[in-house]
PDB file of N, CA and C in Angstrom:
ATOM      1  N   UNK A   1       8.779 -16.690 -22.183  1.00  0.00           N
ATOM      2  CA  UNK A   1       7.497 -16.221 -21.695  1.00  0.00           C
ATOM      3  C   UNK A   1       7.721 -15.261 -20.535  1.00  0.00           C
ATOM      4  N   UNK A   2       6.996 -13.763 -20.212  1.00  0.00           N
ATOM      5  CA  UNK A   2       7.415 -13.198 -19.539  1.00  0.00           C
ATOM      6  C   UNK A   2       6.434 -13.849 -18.539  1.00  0.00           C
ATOM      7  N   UNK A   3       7.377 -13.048 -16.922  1.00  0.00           N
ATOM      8  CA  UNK A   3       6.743 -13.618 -15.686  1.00  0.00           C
ATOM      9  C   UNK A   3       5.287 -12.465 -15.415  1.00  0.00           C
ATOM     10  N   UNK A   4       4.906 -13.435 -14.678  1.00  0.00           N
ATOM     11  CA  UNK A   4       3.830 -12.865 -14.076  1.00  0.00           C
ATOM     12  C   UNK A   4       4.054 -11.446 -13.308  1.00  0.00           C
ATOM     13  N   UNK A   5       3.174  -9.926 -13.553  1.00  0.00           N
ATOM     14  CA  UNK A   5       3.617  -8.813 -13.060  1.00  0.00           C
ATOM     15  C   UNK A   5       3.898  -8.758 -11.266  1.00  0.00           C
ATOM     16  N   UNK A   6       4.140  -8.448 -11.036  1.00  0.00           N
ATOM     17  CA  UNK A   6       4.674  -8.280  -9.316  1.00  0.00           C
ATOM     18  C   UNK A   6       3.285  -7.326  -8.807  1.00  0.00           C
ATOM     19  N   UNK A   7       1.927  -7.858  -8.228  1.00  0.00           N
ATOM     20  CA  UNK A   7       1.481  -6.939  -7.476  1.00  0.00           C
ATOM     21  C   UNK A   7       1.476  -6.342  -6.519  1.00  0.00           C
ATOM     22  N   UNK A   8       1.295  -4.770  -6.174  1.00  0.00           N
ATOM     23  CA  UNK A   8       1.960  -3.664  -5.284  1.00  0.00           C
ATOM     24  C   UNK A   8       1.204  -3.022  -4.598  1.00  0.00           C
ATOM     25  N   UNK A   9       0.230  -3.173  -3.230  1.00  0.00           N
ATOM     26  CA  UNK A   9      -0.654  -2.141  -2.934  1.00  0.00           C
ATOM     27  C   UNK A   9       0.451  -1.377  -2.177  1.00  0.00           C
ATOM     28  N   UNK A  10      -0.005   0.029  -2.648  1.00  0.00           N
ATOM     29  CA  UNK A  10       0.823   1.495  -2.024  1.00  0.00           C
ATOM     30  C   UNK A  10      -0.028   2.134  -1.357  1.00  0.00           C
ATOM     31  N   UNK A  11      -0.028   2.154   0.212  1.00  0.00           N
ATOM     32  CA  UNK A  11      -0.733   3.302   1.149  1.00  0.00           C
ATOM     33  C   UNK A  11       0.222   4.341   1.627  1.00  0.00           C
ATOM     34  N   UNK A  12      -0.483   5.350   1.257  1.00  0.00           N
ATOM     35  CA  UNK A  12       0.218   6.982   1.527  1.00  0.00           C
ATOM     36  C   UNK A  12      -1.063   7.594   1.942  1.00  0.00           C
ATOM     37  N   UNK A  13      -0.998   8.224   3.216  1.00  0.00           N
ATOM     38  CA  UNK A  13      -2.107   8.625   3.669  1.00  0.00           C
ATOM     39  C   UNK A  13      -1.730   9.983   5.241  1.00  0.00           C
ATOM     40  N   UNK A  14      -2.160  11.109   5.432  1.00  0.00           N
ATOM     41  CA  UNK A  14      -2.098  11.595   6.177  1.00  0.00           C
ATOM     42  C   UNK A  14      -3.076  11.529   7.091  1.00  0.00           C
ATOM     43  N   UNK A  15      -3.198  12.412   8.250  1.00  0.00           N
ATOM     44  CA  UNK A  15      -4.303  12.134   9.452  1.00  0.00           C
ATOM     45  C   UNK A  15      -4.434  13.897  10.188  1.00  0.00           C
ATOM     46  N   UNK A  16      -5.582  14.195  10.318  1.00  0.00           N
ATOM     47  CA  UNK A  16      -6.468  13.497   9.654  1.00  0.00           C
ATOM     48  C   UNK A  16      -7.232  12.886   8.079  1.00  0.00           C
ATOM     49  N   UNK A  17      -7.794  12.672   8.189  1.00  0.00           N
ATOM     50  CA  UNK A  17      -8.454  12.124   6.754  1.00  0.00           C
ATOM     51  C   UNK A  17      -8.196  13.119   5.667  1.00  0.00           C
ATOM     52  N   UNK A  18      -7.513  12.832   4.874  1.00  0.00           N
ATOM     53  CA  UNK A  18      -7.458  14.221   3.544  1.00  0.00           C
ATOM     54  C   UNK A  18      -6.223  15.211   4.155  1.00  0.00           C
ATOM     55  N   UNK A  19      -5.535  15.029   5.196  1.00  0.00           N
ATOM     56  CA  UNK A  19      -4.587  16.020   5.603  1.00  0.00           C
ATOM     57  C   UNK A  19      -3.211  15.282   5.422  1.00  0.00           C
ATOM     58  N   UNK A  20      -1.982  15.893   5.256  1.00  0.00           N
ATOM     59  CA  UNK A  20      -1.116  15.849   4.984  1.00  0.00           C
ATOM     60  C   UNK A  20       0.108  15.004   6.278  1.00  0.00           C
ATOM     61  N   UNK A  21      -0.361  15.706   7.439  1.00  0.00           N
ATOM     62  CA  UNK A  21       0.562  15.237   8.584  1.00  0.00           C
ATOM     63  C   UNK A  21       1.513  15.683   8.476  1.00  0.00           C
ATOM     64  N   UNK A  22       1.540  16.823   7.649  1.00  0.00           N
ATOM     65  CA  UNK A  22       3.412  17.237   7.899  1.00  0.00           C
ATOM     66  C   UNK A  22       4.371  16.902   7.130  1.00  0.00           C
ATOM     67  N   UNK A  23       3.268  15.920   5.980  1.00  0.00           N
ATOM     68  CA  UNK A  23       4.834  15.068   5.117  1.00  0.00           C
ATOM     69  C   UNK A  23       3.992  15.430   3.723  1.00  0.00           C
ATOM     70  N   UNK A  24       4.578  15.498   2.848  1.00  0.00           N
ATOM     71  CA  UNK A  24       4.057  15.825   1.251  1.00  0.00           C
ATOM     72  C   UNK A  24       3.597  14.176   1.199  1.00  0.00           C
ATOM     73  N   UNK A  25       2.655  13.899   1.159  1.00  0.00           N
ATOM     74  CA  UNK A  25       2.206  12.943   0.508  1.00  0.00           C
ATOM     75  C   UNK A  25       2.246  12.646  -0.929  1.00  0.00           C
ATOM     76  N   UNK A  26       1.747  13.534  -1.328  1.00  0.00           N
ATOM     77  CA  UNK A  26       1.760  13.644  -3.247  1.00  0.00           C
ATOM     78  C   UNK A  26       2.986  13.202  -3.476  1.00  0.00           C
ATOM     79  N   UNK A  27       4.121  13.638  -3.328  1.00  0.00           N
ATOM     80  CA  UNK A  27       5.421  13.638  -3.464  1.00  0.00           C
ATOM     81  C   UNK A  27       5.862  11.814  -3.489  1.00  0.00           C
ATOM     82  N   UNK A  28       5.396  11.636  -2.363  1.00  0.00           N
ATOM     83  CA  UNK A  28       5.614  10.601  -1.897  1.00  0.00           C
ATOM     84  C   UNK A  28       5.135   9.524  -2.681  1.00  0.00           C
ATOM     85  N   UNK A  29       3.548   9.505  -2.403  1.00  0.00           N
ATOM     86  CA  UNK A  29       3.175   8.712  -3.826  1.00  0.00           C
ATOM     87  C   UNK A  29       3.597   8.333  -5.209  1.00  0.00           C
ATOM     88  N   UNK A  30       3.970   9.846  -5.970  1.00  0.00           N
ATOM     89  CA  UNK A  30       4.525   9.789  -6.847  1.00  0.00           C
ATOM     90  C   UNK A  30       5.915   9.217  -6.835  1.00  0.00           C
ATOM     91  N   UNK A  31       6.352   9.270  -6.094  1.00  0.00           N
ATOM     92  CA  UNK A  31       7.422   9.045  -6.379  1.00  0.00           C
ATOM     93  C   UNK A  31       7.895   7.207  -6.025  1.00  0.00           C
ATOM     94  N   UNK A  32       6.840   6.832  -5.456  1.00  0.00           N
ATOM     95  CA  UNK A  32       6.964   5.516  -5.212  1.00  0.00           C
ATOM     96  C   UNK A  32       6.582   4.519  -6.465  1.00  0.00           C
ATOM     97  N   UNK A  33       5.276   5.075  -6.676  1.00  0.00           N
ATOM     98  CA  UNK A  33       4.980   4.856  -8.237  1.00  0.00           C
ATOM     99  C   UNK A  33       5.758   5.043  -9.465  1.00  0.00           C
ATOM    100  N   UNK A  34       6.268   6.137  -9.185  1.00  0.00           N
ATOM    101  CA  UNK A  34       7.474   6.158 -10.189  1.00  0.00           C
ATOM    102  C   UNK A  34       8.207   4.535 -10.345  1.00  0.00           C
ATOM    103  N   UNK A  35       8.922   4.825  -9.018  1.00  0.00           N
ATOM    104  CA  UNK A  35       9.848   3.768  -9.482  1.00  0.00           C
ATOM    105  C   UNK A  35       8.993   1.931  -9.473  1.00  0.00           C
ATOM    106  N   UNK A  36       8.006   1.806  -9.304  1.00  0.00           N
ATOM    107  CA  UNK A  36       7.612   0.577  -9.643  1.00  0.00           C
ATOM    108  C   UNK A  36       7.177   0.819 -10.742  1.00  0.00           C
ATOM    109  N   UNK A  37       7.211   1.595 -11.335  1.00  0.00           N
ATOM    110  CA  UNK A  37       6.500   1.984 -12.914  1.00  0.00           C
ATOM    111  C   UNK A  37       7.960   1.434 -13.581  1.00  0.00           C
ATOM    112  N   UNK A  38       8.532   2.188 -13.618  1.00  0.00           N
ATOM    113  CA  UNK A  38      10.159   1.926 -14.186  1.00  0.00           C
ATOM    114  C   UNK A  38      10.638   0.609 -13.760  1.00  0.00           C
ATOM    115  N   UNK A  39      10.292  -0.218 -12.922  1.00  0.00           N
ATOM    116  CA  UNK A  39      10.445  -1.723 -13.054  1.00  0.00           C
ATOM    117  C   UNK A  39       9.895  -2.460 -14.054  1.00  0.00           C
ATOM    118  N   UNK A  40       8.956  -2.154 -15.082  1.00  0.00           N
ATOM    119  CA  UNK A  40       8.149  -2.596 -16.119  1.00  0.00           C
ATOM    120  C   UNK A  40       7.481  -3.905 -15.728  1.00  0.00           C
ATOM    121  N   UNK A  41       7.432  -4.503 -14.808  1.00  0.00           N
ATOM    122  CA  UNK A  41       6.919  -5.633 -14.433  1.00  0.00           C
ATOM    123  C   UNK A  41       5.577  -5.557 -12.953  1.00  0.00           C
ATOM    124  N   UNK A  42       5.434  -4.573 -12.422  1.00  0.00           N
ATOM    125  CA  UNK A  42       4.608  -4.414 -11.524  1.00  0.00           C
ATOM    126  C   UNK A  42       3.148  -3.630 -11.969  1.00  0.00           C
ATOM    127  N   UNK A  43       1.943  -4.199 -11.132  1.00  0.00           N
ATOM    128  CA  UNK A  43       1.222  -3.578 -11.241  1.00  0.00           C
ATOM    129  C   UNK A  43       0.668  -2.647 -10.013  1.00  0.00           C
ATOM    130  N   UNK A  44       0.461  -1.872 -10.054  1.00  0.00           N
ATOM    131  CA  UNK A  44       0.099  -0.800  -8.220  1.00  0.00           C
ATOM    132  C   UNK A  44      -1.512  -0.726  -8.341  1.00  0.00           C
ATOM    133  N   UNK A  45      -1.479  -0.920  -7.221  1.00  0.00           N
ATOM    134  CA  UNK A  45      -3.058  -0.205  -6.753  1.00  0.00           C
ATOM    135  C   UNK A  45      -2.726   0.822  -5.635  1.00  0.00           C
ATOM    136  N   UNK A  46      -3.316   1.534  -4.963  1.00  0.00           N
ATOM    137  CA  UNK A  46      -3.084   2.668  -3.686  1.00  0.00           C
ATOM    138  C   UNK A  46      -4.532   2.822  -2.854  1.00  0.00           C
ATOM    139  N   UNK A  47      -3.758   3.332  -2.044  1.00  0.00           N
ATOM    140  CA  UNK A  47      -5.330   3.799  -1.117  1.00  0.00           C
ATOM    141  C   UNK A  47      -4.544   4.878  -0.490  1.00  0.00           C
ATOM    142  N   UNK A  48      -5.270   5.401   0.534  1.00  0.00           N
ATOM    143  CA  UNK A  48      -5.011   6.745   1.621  1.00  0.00           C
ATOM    144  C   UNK A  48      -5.132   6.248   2.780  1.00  0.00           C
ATOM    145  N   UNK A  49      -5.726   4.670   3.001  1.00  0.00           N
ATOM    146  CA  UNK A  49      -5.635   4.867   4.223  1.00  0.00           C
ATOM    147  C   UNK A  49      -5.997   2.952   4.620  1.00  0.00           C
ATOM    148  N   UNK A  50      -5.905   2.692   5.747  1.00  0.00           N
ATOM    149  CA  UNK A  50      -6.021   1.024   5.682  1.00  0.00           C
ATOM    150  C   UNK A  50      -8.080   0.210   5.650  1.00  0.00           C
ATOM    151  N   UNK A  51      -8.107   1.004   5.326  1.00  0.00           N
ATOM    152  CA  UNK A  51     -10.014   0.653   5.258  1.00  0.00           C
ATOM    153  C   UNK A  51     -10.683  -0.266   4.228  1.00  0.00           C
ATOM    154  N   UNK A  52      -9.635  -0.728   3.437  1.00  0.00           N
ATOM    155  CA  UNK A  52      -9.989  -1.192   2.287  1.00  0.00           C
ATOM    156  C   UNK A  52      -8.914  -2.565   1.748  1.00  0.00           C
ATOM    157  N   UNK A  53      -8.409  -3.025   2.931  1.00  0.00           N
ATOM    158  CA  UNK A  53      -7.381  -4.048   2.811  1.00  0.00           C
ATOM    159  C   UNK A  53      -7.479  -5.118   2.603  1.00  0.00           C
ATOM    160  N   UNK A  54      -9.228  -5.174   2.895  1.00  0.00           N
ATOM    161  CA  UNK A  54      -9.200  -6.340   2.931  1.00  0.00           C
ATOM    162  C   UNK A  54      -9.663  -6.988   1.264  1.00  0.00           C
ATOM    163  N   UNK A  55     -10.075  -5.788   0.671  1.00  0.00           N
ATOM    164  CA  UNK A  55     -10.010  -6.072  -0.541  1.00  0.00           C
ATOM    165  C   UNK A  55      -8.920  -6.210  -1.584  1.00  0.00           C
ATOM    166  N   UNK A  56      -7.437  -5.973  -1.097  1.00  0.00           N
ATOM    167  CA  UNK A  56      -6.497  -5.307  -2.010  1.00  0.00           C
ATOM    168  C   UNK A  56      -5.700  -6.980  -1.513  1.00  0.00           C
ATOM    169  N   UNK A  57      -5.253  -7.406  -0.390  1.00  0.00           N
ATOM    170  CA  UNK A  57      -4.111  -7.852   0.212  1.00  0.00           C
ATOM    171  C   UNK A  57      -4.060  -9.259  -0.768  1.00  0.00           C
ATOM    172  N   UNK A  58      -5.649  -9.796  -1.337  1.00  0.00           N
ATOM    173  CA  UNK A  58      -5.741 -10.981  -1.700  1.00  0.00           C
ATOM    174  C   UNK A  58      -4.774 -11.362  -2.784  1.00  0.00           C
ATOM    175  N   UNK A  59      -5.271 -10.121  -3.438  1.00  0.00           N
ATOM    176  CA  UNK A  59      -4.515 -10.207  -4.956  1.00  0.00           C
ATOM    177  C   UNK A  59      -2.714  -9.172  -4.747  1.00  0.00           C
ATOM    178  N   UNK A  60      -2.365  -9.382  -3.270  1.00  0.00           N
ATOM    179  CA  UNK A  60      -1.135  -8.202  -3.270  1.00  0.00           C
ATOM    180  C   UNK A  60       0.008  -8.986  -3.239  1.00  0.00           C
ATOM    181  N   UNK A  61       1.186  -9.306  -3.815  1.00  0.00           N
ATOM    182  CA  UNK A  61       2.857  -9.637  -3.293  1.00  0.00           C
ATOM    183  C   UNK A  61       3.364  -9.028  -2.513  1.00  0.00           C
ATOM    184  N   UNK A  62       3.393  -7.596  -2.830  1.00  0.00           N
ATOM    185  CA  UNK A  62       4.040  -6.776  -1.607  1.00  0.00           C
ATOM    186  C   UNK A  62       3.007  -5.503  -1.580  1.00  0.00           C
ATOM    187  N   UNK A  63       2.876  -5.095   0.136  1.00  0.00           N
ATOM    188  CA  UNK A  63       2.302  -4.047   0.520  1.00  0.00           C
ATOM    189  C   UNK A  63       3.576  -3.080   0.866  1.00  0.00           C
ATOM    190  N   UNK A  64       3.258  -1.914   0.523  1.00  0.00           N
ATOM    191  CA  UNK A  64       4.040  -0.360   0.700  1.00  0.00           C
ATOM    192  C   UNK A  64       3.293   0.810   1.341  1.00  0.00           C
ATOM    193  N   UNK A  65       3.814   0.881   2.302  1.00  0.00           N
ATOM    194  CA  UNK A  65       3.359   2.041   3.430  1.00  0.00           C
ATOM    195  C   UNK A  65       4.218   3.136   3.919  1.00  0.00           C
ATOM    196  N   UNK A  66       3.550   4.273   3.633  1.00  0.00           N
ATOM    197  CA  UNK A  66       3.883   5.517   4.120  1.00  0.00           C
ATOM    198  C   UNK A  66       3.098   6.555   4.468  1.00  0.00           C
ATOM    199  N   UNK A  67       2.852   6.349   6.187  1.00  0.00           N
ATOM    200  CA  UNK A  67       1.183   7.286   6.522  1.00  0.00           C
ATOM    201  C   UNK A  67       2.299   7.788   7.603  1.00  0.00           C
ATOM    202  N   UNK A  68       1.102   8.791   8.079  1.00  0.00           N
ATOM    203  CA  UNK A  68       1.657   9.885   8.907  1.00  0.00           C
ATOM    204  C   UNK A  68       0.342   9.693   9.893  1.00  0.00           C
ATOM    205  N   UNK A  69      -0.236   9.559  10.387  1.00  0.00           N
ATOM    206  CA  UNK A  69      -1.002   8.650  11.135  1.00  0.00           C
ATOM    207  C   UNK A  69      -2.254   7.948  10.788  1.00  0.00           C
ATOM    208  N   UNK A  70      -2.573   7.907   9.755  1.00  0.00           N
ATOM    209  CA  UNK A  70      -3.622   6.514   9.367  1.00  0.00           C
ATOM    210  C   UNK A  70      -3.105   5.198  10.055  1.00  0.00           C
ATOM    211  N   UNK A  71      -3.927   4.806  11.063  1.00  0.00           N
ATOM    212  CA  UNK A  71      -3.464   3.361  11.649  1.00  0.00           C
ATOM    213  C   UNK A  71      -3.952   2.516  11.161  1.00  0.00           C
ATOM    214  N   UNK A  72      -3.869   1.414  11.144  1.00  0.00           N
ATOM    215  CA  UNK A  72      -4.657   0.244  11.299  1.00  0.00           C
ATOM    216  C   UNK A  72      -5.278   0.095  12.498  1.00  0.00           C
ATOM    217  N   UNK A  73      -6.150  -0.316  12.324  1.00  0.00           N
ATOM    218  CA  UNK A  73      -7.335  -0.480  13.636  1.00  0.00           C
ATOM    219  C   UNK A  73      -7.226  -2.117  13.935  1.00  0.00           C
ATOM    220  N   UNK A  74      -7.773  -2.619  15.139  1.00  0.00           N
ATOM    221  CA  UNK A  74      -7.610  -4.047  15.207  1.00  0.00           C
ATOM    222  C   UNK A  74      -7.974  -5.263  14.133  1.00  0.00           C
ATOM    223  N   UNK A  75      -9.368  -4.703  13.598  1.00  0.00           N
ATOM    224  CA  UNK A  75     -10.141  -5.597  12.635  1.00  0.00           C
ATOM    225  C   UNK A  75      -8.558  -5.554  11.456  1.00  0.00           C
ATOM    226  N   UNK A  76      -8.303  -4.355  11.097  1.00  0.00           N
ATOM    227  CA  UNK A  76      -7.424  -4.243   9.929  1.00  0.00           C
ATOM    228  C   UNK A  76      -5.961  -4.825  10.328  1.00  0.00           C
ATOM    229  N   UNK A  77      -5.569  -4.771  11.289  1.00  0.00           N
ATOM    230  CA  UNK A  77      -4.278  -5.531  11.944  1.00  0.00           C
ATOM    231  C   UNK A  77      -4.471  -6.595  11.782  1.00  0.00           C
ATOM    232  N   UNK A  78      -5.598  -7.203  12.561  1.00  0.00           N
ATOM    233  CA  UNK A  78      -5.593  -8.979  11.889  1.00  0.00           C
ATOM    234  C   UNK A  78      -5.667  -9.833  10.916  1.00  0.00           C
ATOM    235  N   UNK A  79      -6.494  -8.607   9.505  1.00  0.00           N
ATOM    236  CA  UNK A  79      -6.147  -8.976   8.269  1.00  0.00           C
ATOM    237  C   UNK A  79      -4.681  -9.104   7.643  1.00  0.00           C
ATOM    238  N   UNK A  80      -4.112  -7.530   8.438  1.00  0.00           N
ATOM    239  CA  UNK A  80      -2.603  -7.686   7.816  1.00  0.00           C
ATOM    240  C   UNK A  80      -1.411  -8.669   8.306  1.00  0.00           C
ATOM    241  N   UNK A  81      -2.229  -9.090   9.683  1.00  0.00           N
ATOM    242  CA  UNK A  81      -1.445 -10.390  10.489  1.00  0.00           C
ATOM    243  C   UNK A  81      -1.738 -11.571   9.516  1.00  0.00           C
ATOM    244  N   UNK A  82      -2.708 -11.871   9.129  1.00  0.00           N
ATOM    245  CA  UNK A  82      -3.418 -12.929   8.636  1.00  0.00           C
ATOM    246  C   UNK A  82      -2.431 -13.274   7.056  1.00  0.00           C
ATOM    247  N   UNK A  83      -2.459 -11.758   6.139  1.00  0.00           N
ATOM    248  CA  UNK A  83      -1.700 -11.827   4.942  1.00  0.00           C
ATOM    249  C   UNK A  83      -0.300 -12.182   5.163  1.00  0.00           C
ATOM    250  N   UNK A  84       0.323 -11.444   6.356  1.00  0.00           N
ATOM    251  CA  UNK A  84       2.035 -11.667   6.047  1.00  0.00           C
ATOM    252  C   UNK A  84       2.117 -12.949   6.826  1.00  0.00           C
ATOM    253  N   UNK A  85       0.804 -13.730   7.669  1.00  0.00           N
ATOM    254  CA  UNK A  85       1.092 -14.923   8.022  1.00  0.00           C
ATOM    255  C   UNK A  85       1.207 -16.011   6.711  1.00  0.00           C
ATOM    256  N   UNK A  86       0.783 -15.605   5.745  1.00  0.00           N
ATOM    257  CA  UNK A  86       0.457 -16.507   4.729  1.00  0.00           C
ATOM    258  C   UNK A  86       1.316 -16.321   3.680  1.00  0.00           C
ATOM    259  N   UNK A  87       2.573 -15.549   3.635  1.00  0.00           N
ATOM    260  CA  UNK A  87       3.830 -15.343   3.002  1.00  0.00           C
ATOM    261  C   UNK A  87       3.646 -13.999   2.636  1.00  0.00           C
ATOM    262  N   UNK A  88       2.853 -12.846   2.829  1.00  0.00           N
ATOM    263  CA  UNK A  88       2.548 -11.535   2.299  1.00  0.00           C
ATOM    264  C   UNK A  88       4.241 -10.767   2.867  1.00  0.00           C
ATOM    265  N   UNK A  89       4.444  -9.945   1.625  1.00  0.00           N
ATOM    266  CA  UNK A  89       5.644  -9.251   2.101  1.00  0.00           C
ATOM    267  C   UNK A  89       5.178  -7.653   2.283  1.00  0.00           C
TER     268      UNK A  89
END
């Protein structure tokens, strides 16, 4: 019986909102996706930015981040304190 897929939220996000920061984002994305694609066992979700975590983290195994200044704000820090307190990787 195969295992259960590995879920993956991926944030790639520049600052400001919709801007790049200096780093190819696209690139980045893709290419992260790539390779959890080619693991055949994961499923990804993404965002641009941490505003929406608190919907993603429930159903997440591992979170993947690569922003160029999208922060987390306090409310969103304590969610992500809250997840990796509870075994979130």
């Amino acid at each position: 019986m195969a295992s259960a897929p590995t879920r993956v939220h991926v944030v790639t996000g520049g600052f400001p909102p919709g801007q790049h920061g200096g780093h190819d984002m696209d690139f980045a994305r893709l290419r992260l996706l790539d390779m959890l694609y080619s693991d055949g066992n994961v499923r990804a979700t993404t965002g641009n930015d941490f505003t929406d975590m608190w919907k993603w983290l429930p159903v997440t195994d591992v979170l993947i981040t690569y922003t160029a200044g999208p922060y987390a704000d306090d409310p969103q820090n304590e969610i992500l304190r809250d997840w990796i307190g509870n075994g979130g990787h």
